[in-house]
N, C-alpha and C. Protein backbone atom coordinates (compact mmCIF):
# COMPACT_ATOMS: atom_id res chain seq x y z
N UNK A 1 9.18 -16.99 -13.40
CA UNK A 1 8.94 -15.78 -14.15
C UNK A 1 8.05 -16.08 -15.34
N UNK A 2 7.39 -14.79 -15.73
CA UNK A 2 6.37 -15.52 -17.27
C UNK A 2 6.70 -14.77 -17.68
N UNK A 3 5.95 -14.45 -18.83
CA UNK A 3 6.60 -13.64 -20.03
C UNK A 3 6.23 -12.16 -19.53
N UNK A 4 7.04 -12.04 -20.60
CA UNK A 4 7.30 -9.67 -20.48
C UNK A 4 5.66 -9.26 -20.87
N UNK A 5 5.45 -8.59 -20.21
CA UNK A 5 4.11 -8.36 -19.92
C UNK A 5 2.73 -9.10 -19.60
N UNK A 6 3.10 -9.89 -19.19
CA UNK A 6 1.89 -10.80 -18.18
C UNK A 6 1.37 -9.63 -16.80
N UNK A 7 0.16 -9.41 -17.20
CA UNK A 7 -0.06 -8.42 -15.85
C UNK A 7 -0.49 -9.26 -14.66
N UNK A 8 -0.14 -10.72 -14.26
CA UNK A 8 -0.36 -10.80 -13.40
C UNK A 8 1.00 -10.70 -12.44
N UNK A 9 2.36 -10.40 -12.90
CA UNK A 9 3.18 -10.01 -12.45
C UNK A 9 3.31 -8.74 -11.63
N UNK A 10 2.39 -7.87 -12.25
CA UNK A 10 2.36 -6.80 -11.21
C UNK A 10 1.09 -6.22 -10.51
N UNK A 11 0.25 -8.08 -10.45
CA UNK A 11 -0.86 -7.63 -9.47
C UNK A 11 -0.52 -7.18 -8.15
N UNK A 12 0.79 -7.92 -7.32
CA UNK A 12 0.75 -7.57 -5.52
C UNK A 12 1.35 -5.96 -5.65
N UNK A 13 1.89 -6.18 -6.63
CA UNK A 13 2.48 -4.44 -6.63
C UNK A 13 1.10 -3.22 -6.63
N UNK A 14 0.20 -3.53 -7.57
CA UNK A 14 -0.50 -2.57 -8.22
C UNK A 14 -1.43 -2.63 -6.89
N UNK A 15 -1.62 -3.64 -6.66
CA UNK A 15 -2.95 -3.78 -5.30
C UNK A 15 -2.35 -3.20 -4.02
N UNK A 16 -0.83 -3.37 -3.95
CA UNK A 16 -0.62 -1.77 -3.08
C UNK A 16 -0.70 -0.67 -2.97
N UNK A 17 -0.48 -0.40 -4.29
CA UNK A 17 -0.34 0.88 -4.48
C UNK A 17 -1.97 1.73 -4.25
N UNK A 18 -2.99 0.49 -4.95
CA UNK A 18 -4.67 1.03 -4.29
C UNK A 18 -4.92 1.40 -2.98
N UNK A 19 -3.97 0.38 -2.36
CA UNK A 19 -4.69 0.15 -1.14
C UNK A 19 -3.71 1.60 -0.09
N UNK A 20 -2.59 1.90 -0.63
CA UNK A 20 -1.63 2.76 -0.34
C UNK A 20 -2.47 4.06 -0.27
N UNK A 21 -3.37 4.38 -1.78
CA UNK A 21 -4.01 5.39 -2.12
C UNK A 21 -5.03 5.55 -1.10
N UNK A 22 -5.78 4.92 -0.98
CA UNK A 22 -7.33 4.38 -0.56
C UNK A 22 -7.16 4.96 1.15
N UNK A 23 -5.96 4.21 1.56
CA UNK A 23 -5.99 4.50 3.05
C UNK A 23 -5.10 5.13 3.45
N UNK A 24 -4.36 6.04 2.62
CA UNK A 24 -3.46 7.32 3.30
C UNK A 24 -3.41 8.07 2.80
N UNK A 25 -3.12 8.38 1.26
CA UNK A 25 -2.83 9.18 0.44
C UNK A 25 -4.02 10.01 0.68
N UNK A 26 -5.18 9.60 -0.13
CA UNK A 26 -6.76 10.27 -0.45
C UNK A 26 -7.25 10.78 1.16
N UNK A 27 -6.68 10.28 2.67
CA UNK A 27 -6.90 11.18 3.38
C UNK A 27 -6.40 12.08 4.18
N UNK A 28 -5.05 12.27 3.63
CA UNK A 28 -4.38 13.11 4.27
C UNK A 28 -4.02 14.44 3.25
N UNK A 29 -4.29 15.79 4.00
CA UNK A 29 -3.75 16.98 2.96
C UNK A 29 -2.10 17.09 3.12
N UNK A 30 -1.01 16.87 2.48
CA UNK A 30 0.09 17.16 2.51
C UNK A 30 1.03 18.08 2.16
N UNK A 31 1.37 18.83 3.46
CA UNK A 31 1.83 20.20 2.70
C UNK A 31 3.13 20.13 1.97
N UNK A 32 3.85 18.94 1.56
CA UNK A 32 5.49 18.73 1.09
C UNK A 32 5.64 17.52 0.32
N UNK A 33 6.02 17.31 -0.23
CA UNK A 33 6.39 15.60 -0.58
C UNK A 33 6.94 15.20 0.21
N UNK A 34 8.20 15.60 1.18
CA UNK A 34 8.43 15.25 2.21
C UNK A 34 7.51 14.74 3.72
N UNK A 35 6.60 15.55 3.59
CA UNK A 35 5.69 14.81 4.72
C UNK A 35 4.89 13.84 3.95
N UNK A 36 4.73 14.13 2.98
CA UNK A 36 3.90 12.02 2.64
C UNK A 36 5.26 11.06 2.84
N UNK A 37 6.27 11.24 2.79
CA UNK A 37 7.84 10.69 2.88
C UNK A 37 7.61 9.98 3.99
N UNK A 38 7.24 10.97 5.05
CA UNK A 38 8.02 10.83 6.43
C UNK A 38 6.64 9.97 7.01
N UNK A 39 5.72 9.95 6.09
CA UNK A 39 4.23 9.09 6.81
C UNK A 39 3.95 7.64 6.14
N UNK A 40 5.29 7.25 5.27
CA UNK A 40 4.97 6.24 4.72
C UNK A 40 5.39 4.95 6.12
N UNK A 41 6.48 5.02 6.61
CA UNK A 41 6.58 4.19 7.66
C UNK A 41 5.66 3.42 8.59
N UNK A 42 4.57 4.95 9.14
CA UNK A 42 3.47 4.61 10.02
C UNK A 42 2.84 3.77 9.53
N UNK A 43 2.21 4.56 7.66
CA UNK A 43 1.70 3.67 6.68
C UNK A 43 1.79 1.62 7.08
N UNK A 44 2.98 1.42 7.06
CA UNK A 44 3.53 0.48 6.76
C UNK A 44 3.17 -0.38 7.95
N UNK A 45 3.73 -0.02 8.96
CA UNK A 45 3.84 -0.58 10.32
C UNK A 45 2.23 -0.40 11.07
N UNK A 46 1.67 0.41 10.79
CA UNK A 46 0.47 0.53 11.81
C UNK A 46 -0.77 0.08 10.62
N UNK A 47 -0.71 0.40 9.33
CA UNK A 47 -1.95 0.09 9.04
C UNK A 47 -1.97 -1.29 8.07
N UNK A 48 -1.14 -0.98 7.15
CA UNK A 48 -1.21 -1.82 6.00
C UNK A 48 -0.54 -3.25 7.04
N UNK A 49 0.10 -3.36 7.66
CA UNK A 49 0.91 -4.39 8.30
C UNK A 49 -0.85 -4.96 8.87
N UNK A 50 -1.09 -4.15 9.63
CA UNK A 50 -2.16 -4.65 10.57
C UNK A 50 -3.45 -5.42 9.85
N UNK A 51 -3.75 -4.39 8.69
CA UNK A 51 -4.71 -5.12 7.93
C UNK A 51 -4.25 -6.26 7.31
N UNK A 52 -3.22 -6.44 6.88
CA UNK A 52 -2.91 -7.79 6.24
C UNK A 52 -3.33 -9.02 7.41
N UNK A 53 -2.59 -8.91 8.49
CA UNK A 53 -2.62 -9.34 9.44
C UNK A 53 -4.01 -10.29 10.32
N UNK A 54 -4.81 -9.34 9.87
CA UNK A 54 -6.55 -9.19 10.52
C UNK A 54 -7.09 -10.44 9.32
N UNK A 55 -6.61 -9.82 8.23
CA UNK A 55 -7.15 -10.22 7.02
C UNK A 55 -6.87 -12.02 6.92
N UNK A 56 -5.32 -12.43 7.42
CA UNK A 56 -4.76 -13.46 7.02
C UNK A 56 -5.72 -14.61 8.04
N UNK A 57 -5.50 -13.71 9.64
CA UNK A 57 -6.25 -14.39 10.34
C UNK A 57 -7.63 -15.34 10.41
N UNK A 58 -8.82 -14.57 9.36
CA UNK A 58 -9.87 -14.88 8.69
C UNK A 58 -10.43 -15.81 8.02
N UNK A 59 -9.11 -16.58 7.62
CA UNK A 59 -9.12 -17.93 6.64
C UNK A 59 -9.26 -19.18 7.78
């Protein structure tokens, strides 16, 4: 742990949350909070999983 407010503590967090925005949020119109709810899963499993994935492969 480092100290209370080191922002590199909440780089993997914050770089989700871009990448969360970037590739679901900003293209989908949502008529509920509930349906961005119910699309975070796919989120998870089909895209963000996959790109990590593609990505790790690369090295």
């Amino acid at each position: 742990m480092s100290r209370t407010g080191s922002p590199y503590d909440n780089a993997a967090v914050e770089r989700f949350i871009k990448t969360l925005k970037h590739q679901e949020v900003y293209l989908h119109d949502y008529a509920t909070a509930q349906d961005a709810i119910d699309r975070l899963p796919h989120f998870l499993e089909e895209i963000h999983n996959h790109s990590r994935q593609s990505g790790s492969s690369r090295r």
